[in-house]
PDB file of N, CA and C in Angstrom:
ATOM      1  N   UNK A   1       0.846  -1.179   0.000  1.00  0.00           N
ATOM      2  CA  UNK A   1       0.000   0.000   0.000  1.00  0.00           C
ATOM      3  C   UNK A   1       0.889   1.238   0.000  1.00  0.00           C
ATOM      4  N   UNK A   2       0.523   2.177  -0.998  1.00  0.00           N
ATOM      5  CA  UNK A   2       1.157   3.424  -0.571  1.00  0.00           C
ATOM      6  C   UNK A   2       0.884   4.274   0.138  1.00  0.00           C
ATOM      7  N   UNK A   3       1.560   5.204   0.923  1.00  0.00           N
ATOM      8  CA  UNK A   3       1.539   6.063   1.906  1.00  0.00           C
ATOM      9  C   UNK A   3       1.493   7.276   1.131  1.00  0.00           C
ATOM     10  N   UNK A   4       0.813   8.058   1.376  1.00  0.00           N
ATOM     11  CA  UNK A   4       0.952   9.588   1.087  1.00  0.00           C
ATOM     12  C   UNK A   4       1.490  10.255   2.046  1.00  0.00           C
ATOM     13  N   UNK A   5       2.178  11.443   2.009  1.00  0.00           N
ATOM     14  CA  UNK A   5       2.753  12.073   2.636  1.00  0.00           C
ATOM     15  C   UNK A   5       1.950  13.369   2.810  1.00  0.00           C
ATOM     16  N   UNK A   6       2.131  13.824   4.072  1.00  0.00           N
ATOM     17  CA  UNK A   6       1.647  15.071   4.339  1.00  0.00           C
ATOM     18  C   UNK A   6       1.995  16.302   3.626  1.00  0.00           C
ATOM     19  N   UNK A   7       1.404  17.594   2.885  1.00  0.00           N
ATOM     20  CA  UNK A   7       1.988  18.753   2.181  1.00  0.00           C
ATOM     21  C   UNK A   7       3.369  18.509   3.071  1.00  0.00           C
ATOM     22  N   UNK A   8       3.973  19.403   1.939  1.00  0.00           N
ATOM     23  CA  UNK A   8       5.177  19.928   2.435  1.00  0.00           C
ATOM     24  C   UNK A   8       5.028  21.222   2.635  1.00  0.00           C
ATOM     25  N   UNK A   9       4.571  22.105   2.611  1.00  0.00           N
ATOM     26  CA  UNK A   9       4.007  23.604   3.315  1.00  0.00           C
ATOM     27  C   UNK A   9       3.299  23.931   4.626  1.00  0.00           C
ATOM     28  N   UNK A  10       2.983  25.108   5.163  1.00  0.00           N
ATOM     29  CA  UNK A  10       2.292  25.138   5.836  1.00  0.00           C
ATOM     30  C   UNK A  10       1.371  25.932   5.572  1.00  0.00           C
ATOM     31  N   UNK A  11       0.020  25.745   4.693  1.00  0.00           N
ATOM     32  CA  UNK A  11      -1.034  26.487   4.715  1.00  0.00           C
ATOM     33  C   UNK A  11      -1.890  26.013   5.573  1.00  0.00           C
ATOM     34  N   UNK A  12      -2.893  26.647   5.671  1.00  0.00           N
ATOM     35  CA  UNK A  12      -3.823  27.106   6.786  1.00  0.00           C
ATOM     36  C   UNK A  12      -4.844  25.627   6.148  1.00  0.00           C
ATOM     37  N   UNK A  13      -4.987  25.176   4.786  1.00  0.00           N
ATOM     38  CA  UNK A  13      -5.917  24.184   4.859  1.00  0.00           C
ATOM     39  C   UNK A  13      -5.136  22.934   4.433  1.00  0.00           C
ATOM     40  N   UNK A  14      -3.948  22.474   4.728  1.00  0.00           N
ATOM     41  CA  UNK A  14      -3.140  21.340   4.344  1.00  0.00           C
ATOM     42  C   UNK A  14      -4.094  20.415   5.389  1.00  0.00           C
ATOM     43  N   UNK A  15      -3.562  19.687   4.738  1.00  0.00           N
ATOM     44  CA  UNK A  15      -4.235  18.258   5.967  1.00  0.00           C
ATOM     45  C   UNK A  15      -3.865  18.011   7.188  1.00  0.00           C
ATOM     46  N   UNK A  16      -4.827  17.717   7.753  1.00  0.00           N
ATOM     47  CA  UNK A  16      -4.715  17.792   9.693  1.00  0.00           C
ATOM     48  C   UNK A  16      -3.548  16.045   9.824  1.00  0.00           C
ATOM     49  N   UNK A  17      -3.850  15.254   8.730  1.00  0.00           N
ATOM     50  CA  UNK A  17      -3.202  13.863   8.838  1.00  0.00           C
ATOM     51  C   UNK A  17      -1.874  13.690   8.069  1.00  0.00           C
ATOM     52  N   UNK A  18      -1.641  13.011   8.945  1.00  0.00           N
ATOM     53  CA  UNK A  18       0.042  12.391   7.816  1.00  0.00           C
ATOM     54  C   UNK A  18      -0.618  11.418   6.692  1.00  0.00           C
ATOM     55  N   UNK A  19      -1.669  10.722   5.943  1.00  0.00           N
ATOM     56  CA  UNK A  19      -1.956   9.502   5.824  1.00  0.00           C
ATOM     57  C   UNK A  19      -3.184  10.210   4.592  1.00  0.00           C
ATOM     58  N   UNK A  20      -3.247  11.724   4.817  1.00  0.00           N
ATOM     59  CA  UNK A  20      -4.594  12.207   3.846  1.00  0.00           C
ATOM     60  C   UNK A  20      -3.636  13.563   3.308  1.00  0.00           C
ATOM     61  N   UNK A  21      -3.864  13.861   1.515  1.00  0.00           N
ATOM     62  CA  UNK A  21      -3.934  14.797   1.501  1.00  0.00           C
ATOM     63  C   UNK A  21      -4.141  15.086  -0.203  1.00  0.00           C
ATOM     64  N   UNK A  22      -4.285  16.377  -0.444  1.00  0.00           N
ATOM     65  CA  UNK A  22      -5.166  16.348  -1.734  1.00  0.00           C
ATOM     66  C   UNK A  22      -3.652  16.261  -2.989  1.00  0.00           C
ATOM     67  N   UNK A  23      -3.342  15.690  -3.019  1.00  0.00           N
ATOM     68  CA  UNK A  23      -1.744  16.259  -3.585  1.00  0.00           C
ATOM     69  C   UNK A  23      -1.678  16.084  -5.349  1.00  0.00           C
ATOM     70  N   UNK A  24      -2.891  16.718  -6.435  1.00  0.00           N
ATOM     71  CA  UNK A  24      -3.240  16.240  -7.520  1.00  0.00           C
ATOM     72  C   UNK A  24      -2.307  17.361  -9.028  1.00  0.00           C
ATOM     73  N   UNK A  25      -1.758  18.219  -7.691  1.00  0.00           N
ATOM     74  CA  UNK A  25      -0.870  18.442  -8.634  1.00  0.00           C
ATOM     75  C   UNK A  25      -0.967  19.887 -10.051  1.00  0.00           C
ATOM     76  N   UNK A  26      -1.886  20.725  -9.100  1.00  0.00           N
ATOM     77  CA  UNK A  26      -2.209  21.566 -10.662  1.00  0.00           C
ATOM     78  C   UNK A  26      -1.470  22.519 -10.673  1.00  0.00           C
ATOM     79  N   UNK A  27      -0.153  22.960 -10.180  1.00  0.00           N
ATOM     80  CA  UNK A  27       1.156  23.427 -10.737  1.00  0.00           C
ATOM     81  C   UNK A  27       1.645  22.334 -11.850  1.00  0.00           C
ATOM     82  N   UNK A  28       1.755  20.974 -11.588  1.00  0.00           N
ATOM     83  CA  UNK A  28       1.601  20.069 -12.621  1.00  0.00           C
ATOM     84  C   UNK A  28       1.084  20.824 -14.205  1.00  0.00           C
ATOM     85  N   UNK A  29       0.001  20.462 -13.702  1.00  0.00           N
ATOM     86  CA  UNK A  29      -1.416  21.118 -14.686  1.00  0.00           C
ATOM     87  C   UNK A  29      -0.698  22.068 -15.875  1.00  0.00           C
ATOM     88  N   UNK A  30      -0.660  23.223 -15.131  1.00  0.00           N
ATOM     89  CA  UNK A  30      -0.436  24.374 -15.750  1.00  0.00           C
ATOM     90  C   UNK A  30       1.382  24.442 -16.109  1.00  0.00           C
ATOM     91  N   UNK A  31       2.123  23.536 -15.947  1.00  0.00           N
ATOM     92  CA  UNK A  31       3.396  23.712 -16.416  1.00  0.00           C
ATOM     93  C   UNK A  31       3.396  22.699 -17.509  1.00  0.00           C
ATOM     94  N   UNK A  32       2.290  21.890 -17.005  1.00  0.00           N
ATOM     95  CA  UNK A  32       2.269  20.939 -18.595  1.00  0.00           C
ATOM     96  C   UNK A  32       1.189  21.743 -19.998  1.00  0.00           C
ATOM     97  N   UNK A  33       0.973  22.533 -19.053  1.00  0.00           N
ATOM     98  CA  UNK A  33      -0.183  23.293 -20.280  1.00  0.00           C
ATOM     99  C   UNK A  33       1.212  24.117 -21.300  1.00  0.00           C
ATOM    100  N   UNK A  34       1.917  25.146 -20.043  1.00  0.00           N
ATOM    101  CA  UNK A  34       3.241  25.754 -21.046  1.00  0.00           C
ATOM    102  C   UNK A  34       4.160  24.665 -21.523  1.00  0.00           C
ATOM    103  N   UNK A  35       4.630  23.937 -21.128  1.00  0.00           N
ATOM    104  CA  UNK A  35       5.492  23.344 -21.436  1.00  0.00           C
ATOM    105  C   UNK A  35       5.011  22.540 -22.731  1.00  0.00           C
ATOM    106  N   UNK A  36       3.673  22.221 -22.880  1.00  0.00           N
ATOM    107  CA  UNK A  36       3.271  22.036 -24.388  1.00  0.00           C
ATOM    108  C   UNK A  36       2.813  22.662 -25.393  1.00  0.00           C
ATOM    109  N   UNK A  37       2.756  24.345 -25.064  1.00  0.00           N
ATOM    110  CA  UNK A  37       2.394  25.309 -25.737  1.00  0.00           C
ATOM    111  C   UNK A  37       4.071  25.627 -26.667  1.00  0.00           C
ATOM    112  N   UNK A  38       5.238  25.839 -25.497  1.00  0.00           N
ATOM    113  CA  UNK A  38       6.760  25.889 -26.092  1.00  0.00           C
ATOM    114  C   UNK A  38       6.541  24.495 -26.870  1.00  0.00           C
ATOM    115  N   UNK A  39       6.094  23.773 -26.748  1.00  0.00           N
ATOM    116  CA  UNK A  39       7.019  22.880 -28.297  1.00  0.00           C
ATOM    117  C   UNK A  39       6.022  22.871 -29.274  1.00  0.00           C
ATOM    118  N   UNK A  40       4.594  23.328 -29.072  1.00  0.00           N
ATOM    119  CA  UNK A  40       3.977  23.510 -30.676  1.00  0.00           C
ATOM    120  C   UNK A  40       4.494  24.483 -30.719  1.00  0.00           C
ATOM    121  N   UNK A  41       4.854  25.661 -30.021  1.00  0.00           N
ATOM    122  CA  UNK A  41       5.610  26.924 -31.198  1.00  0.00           C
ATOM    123  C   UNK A  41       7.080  26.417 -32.039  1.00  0.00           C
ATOM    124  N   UNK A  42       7.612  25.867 -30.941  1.00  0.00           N
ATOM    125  CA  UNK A  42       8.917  25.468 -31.888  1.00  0.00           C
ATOM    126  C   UNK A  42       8.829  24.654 -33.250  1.00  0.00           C
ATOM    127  N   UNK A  43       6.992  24.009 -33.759  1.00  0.00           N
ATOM    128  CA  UNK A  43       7.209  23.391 -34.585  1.00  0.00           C
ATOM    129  C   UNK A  43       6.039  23.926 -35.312  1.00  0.00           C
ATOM    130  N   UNK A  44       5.512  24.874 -35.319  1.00  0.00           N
ATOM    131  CA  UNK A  44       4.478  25.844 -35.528  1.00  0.00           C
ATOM    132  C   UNK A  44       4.449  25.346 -37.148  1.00  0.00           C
ATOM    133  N   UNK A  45       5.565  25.622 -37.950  1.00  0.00           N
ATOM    134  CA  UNK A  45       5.634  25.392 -39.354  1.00  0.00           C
ATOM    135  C   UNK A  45       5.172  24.456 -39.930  1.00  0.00           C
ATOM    136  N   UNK A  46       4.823  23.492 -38.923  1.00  0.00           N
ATOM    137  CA  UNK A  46       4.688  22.345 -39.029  1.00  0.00           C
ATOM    138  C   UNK A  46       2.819  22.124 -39.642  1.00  0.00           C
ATOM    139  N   UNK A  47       2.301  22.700 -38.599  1.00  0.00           N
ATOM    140  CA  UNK A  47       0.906  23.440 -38.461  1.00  0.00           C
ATOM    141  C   UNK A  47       0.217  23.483 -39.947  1.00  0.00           C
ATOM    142  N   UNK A  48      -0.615  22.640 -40.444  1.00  0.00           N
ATOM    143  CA  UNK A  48      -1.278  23.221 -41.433  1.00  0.00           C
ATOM    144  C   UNK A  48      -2.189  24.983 -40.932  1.00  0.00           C
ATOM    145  N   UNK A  49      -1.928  25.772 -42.189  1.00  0.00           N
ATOM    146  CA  UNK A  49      -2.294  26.809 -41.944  1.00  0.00           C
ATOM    147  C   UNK A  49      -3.799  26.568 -41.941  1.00  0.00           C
ATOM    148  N   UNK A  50      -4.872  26.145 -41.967  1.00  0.00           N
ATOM    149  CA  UNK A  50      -6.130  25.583 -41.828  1.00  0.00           C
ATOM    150  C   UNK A  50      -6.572  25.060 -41.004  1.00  0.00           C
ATOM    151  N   UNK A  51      -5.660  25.030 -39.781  1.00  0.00           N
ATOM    152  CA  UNK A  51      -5.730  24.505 -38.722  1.00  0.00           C
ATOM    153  C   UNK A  51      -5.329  24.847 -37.371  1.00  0.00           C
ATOM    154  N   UNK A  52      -5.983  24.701 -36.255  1.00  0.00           N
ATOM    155  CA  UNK A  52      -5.847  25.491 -34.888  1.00  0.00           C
ATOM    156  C   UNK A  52      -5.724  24.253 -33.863  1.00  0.00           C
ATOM    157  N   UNK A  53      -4.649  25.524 -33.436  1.00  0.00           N
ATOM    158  CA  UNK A  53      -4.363  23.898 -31.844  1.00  0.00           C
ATOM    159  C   UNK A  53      -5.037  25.136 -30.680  1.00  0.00           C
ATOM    160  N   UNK A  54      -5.531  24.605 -30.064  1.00  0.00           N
ATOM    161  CA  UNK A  54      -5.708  25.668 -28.909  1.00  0.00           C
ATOM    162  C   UNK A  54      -6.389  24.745 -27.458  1.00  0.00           C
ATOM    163  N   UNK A  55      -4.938  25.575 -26.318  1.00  0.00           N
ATOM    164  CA  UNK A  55      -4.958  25.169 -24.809  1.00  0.00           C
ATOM    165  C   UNK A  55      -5.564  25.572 -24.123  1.00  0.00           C
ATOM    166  N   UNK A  56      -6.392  24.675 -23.090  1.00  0.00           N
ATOM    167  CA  UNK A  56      -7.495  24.995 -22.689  1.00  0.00           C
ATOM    168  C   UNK A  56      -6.622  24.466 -21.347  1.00  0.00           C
ATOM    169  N   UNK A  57      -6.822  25.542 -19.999  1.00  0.00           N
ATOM    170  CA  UNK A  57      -6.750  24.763 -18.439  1.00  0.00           C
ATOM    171  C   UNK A  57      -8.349  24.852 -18.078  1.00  0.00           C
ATOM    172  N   UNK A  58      -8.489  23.959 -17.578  1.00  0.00           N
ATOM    173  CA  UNK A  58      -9.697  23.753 -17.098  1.00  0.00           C
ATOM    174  C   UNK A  58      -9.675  24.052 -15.510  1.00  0.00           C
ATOM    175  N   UNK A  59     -10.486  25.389 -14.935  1.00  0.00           N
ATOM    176  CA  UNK A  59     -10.432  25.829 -13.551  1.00  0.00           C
ATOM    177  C   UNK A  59     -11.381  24.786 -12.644  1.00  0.00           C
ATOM    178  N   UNK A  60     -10.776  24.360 -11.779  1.00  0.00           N
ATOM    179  CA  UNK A  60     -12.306  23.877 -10.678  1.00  0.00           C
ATOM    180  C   UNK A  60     -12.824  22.246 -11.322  1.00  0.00           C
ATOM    181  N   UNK A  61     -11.597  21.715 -12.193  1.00  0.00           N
ATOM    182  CA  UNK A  61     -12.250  20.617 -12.713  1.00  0.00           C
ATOM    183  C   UNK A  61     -12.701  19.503 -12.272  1.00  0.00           C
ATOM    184  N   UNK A  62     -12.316  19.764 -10.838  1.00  0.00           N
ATOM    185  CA  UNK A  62     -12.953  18.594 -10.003  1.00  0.00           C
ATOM    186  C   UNK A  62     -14.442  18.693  -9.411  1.00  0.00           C
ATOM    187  N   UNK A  63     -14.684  20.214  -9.816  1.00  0.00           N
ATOM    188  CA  UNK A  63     -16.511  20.193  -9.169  1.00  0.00           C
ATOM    189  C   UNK A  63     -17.362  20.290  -9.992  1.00  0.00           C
ATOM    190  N   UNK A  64     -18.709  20.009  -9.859  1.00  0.00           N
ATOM    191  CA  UNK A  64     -19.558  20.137 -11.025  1.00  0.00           C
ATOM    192  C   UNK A  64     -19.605  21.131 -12.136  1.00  0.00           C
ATOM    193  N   UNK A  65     -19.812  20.469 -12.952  1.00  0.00           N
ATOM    194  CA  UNK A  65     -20.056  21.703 -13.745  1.00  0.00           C
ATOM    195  C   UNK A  65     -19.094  22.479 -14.392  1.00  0.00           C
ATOM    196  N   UNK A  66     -17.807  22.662 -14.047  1.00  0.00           N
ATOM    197  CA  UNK A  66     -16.603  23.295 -14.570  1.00  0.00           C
ATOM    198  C   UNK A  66     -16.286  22.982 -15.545  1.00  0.00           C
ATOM    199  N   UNK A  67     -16.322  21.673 -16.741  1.00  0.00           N
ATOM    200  CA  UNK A  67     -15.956  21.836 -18.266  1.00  0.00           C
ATOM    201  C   UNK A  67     -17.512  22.875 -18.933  1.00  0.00           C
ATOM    202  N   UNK A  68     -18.905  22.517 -18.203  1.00  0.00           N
ATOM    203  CA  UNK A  68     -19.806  22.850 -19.007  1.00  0.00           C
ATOM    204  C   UNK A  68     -19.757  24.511 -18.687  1.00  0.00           C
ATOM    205  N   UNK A  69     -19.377  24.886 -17.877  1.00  0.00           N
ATOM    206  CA  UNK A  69     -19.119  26.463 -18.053  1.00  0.00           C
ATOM    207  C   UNK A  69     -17.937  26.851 -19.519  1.00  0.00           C
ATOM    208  N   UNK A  70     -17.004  26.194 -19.620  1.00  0.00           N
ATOM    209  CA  UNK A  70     -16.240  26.368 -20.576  1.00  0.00           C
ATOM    210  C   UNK A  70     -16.894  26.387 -22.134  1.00  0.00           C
ATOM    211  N   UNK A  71     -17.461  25.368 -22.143  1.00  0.00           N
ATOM    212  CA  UNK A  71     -18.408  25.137 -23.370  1.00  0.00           C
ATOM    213  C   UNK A  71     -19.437  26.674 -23.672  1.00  0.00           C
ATOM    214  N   UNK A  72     -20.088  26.338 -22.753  1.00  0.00           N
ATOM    215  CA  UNK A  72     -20.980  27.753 -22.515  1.00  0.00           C
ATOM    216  C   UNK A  72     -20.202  28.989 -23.055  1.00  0.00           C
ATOM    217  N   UNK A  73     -18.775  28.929 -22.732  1.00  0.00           N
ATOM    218  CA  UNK A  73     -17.925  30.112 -23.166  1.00  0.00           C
ATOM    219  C   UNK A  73     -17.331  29.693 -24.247  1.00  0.00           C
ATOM    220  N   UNK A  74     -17.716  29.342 -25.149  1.00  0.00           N
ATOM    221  CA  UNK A  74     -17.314  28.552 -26.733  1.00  0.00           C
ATOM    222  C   UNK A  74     -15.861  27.856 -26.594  1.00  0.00           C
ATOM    223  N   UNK A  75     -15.290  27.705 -25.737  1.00  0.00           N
ATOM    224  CA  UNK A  75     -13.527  27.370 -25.522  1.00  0.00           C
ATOM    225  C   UNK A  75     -14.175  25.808 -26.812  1.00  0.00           C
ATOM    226  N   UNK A  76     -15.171  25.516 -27.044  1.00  0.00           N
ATOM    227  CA  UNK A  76     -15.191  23.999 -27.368  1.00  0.00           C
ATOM    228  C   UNK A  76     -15.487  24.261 -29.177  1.00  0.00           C
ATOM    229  N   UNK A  77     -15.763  25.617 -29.388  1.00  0.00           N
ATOM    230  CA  UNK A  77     -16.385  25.476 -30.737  1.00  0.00           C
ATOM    231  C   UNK A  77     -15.055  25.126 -31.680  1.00  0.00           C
ATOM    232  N   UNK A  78     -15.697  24.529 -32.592  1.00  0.00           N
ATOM    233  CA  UNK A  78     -14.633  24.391 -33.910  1.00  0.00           C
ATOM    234  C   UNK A  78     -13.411  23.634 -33.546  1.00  0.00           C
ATOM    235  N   UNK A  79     -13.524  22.713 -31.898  1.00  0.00           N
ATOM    236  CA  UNK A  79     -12.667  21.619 -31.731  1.00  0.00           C
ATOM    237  C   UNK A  79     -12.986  20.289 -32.483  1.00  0.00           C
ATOM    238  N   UNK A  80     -11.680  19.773 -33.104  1.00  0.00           N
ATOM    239  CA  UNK A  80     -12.325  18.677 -33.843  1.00  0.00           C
ATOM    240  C   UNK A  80     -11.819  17.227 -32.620  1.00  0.00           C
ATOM    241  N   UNK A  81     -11.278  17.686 -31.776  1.00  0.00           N
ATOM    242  CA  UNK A  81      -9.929  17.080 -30.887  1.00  0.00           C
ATOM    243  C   UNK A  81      -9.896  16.958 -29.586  1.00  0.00           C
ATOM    244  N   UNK A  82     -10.031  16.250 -28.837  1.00  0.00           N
ATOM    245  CA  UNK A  82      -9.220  16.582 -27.498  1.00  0.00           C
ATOM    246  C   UNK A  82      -8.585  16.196 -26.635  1.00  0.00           C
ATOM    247  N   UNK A  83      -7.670  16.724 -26.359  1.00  0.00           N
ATOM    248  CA  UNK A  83      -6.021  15.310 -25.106  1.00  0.00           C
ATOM    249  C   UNK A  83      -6.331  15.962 -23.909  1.00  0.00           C
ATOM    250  N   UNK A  84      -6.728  15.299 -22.803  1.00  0.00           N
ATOM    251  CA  UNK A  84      -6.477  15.966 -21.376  1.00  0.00           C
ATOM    252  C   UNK A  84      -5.575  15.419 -20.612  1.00  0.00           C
ATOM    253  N   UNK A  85      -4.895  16.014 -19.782  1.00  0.00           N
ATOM    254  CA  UNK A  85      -4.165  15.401 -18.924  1.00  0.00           C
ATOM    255  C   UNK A  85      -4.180  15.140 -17.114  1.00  0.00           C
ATOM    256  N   UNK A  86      -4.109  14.704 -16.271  1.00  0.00           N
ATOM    257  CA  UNK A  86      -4.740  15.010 -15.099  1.00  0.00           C
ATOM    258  C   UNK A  86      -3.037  14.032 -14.348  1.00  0.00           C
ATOM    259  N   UNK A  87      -2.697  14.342 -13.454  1.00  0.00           N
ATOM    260  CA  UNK A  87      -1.914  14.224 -12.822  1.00  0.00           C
ATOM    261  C   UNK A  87      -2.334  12.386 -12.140  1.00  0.00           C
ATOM    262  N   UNK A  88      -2.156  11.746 -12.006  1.00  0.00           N
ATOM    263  CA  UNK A  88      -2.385  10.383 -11.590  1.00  0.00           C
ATOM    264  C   UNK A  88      -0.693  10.016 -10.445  1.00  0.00           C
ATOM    265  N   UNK A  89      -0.838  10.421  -9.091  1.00  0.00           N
ATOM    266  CA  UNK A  89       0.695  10.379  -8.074  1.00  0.00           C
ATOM    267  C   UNK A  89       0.993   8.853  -7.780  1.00  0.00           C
ATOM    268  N   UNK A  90       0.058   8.077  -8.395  1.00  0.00           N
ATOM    269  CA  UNK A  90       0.813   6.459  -8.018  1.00  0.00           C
ATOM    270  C   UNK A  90       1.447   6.090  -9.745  1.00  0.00           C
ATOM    271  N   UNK A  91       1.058   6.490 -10.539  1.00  0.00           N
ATOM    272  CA  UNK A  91       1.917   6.157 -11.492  1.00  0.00           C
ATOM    273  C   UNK A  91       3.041   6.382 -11.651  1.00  0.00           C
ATOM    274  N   UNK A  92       4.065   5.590 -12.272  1.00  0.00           N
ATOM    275  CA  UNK A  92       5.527   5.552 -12.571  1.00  0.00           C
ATOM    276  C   UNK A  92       5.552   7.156 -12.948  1.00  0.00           C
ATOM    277  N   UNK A  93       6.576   7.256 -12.596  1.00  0.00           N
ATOM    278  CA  UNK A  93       7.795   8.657 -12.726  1.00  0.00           C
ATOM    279  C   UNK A  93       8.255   8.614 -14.060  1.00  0.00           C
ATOM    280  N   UNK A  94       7.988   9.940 -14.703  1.00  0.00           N
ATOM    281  CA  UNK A  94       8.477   9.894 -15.986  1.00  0.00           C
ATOM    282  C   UNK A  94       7.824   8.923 -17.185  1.00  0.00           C
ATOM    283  N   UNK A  95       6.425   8.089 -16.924  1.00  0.00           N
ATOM    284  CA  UNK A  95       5.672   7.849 -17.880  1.00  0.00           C
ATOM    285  C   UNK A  95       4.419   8.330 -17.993  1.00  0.00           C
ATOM    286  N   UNK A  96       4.269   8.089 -19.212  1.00  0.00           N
ATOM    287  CA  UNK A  96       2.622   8.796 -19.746  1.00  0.00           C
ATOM    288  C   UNK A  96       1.999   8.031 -20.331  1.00  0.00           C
ATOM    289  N   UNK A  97       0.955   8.037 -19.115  1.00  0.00           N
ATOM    290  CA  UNK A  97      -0.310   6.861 -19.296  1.00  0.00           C
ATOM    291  C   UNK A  97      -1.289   7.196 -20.488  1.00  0.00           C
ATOM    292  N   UNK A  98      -1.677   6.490 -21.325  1.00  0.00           N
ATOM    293  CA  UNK A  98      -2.532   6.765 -22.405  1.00  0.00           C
ATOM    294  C   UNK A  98      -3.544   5.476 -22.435  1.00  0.00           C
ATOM    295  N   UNK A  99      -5.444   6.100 -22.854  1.00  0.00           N
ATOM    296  CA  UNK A  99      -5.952   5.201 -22.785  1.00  0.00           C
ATOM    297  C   UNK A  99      -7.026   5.692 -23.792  1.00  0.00           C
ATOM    298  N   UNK A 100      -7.139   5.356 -25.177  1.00  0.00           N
ATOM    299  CA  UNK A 100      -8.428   5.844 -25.679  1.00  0.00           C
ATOM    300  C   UNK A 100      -9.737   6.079 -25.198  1.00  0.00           C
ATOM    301  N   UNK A 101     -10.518   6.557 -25.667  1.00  0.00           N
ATOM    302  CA  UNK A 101     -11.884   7.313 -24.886  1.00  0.00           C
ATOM    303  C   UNK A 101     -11.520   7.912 -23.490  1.00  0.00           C
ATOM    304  N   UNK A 102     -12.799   8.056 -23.420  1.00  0.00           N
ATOM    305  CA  UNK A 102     -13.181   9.497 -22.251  1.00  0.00           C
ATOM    306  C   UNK A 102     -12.986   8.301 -20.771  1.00  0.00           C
ATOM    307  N   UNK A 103     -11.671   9.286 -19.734  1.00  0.00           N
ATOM    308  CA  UNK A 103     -11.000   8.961 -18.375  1.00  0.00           C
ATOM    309  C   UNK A 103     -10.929   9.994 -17.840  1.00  0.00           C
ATOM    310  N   UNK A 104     -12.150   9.861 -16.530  1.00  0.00           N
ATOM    311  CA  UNK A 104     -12.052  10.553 -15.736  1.00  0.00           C
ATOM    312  C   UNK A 104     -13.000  12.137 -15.920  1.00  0.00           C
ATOM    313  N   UNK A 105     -13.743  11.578 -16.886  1.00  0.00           N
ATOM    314  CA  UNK A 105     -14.593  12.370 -17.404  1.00  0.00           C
ATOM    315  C   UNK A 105     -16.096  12.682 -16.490  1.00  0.00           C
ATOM    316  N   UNK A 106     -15.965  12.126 -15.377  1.00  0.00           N
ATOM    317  CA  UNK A 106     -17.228  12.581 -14.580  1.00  0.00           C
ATOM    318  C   UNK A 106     -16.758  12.914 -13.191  1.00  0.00           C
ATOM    319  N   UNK A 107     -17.263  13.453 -12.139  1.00  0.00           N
ATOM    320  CA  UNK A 107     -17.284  13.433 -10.916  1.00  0.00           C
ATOM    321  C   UNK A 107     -18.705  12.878 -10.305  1.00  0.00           C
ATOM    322  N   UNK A 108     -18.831  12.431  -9.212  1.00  0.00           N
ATOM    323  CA  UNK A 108     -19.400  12.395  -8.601  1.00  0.00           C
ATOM    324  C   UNK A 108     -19.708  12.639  -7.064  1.00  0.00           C
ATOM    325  N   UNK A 109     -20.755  13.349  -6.957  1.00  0.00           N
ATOM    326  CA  UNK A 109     -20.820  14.155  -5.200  1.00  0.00           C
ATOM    327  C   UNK A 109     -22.185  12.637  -4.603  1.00  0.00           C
ATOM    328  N   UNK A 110     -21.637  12.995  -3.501  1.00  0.00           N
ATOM    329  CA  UNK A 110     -22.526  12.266  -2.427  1.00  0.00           C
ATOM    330  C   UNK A 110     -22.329  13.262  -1.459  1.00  0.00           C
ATOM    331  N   UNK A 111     -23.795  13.442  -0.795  1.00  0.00           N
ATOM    332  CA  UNK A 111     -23.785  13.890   0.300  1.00  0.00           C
ATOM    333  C   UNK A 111     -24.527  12.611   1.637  1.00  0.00           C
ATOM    334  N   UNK A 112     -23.454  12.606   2.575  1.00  0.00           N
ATOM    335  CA  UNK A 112     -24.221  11.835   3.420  1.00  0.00           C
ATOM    336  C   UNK A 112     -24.259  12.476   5.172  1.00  0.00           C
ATOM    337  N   UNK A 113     -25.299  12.265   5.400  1.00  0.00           N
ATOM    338  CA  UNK A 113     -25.946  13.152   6.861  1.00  0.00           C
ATOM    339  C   UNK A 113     -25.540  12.100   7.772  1.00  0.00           C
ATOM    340  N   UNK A 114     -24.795  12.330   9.046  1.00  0.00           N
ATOM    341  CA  UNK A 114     -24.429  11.086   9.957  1.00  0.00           C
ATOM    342  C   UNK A 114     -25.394  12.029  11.508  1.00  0.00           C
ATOM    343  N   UNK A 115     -26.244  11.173  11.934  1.00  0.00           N
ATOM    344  CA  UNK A 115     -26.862  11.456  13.613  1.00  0.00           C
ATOM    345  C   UNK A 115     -26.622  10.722  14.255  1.00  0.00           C
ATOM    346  N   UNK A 116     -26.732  11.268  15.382  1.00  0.00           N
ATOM    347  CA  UNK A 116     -27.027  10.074  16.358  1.00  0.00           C
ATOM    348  C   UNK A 116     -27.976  10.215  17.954  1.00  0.00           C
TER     349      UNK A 116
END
């Protein structure tokens, strides 16, 4: 079993446990968003001129509703395409997991009331 480790910071909402913590990585996120924006420019030429690549970060993608606000804001029109990436911390170091169709494409909330 793996262990997670507690943040390494001290903010005010890190986890109260050594054993819990949210660690999914969206500095990740957003350095893989630039870091793949620098190499389509470096190969830009490459690019049929008839054609558009365009990076989308997705804010809040873990709560409802956050791709369909995007849509709503056309980020989706005239996509013929789409690669997402999401940080996965038990997978191997330095590989990239690939799986055709839609992963990780829903959330789901439960709310549950505990009395006594």
């Amino acid at each position: 079993m793996h262990r997670f480790s507690q943040e390494m910071n001290d903010v005010e909402y890190k986890s109260k446990r050594d054993d819990r913590a949210h660690m999914c990585g969206h500095d990740g996120h957003c350095a893989w968003l630039l870091g793949g924006a620098s190499k389509i420019l470096e190969k830009i030429n490459l690019i049929p001129s008839d054609k558009c690549v365009r990076l989308l970060f997705q804010p809040a993608e873990e709560q409802m509703g956050a791709a369909f606000l995007l849509i709503q804001e056309g980020c989706m029109a005239g996509v013929d395409e789409v690669y997402g990436a999401h940080n996965l911390p038990l997978s191997p170091t330095g590989k990239l997991l690939v799986k055709p169709g839609p992963v990780m494409a829903q959330i789901t909330e439960i709310e549950i009331n505990v009395s006594s």
